[in-house]
Protein backbone atom coordinates (compact mmCIF):
# COMPACT_ATOMS: atom_id res chain seq x y z
CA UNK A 1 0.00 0.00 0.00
CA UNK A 2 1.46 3.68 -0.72
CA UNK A 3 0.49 6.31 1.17
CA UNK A 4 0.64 9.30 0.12
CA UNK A 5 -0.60 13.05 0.91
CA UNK A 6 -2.30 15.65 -1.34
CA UNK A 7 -0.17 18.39 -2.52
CA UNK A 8 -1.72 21.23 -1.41
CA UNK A 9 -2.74 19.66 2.16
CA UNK A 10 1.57 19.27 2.17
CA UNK A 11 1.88 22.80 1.07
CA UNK A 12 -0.57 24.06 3.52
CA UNK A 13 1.10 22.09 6.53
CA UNK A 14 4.34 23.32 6.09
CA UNK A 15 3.17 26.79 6.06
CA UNK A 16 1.59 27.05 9.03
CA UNK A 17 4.40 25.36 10.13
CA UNK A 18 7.36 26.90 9.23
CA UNK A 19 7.57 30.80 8.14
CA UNK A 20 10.65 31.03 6.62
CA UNK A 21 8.85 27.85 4.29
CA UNK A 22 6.06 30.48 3.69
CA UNK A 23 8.40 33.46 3.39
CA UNK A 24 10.55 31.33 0.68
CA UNK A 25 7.44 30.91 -1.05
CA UNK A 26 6.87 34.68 -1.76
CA UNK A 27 10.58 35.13 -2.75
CA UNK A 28 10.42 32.40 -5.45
CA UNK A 29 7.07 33.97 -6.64
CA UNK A 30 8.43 37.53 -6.59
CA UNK A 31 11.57 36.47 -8.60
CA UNK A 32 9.68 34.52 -10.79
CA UNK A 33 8.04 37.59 -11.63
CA UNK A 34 11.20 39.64 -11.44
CA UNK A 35 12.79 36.46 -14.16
CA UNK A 36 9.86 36.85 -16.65
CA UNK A 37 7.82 33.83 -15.65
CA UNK A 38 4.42 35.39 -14.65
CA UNK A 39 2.67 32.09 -15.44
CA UNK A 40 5.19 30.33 -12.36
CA UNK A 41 4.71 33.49 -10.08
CA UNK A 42 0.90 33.54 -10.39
CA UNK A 43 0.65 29.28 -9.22
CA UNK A 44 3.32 30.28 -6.74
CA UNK A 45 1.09 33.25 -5.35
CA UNK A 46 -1.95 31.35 -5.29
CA UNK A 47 -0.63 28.22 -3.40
CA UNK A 48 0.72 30.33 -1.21
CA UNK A 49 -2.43 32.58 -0.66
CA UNK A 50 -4.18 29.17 -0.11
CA UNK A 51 -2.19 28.12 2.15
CA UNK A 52 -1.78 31.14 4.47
CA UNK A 53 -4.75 34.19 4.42
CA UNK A 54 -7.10 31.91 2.17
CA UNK A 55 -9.09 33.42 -0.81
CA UNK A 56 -11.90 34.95 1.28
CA UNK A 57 -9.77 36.90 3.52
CA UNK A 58 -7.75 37.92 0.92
CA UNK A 59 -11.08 39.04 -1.67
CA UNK A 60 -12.34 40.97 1.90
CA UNK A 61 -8.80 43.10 2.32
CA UNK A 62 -8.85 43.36 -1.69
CA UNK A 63 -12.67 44.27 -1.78
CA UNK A 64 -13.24 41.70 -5.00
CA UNK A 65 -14.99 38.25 -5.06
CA UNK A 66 -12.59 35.25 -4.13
CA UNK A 67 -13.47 33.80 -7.36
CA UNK A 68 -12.06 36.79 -9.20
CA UNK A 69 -8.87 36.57 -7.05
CA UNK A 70 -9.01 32.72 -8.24
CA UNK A 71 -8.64 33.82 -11.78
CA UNK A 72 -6.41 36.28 -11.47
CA UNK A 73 -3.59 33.81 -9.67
CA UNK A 74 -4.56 30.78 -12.16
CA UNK A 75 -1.70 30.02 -14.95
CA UNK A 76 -3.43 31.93 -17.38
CA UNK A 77 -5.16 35.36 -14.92
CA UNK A 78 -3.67 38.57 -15.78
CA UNK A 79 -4.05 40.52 -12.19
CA UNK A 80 -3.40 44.75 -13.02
CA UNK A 81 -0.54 45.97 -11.02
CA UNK A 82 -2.59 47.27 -8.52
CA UNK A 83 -4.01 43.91 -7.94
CA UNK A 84 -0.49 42.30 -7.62
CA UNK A 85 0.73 44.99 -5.02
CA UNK A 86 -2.48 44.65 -3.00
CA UNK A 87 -1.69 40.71 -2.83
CA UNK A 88 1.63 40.84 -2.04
CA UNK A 89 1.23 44.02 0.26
CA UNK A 90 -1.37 41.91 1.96
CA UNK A 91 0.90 38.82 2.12
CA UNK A 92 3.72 40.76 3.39
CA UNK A 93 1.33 41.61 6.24
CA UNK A 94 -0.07 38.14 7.08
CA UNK A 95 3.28 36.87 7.28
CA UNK A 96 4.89 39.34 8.97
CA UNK A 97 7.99 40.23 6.93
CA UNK A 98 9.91 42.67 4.86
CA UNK A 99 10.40 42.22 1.16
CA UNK A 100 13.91 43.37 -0.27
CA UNK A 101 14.78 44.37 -3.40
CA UNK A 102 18.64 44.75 -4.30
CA UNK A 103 19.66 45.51 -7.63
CA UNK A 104 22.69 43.83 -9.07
CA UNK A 105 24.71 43.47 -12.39
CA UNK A 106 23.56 40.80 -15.14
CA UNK A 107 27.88 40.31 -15.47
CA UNK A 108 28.47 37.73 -12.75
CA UNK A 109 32.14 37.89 -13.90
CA UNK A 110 35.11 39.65 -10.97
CA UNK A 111 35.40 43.20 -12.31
CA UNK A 112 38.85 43.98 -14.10
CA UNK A 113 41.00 46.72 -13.12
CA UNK A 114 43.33 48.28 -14.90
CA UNK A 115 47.04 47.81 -14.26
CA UNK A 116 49.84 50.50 -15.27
């Protein structure tokens, strides 16, 4: 016999469990964003809103319908930037942590200097 557990049940455990799971969660969704992979970002954001504030808190603080949140964090919604901020803004609040952003150069490379 296999046993097994659902996905999102797993998701939702570790969650609650463990913030820095939760908080890794919203960084891999952010940089997904940040990497061009809205589709990724947007199933990242929505397991995550699932398993933390839920889609009914989160339509209440947003003042839209849970399904419309639904849509907008499925693989194919297209949330407006204000929507976005509003969820992660929200997020941020629920799990009680800062977001970061630091900028840094696409040329991994040591810099050269010159030598006389």
């Amino acid at each position: 016999m296999v046993l097994t557990r659902d996905y999102k049940e797993t998701i939702k455990d570790r969650a609650e469990k463990d913030p820095h799971f939760a908080a890794s969660l919203m960084h891999e969704a952010i940089a997904a964003f940040l990497e061009g992979e809205p589709e990724t970002a947007r199933v990242i954001l929505r397991e995550l809103v699932n398993s933390t504030i839920g889609f009914e808190l989160l339509a209440e603080q947003l003042d839209k319908s849970s399904k419309s949140i639904h849509r907008m964090l499925s693989p194919h919604g297209n949330p407006t930037m204000d929507n976005l901020t509003h969820i992660l803004v929200t997020l941020q609040k629920k799990l009680d942590f800062d977001v970061e952003v630091k900028l840094s150069s696409h040329n991994k490379s040591p810099k050269r200097t010159a030598s006389r």
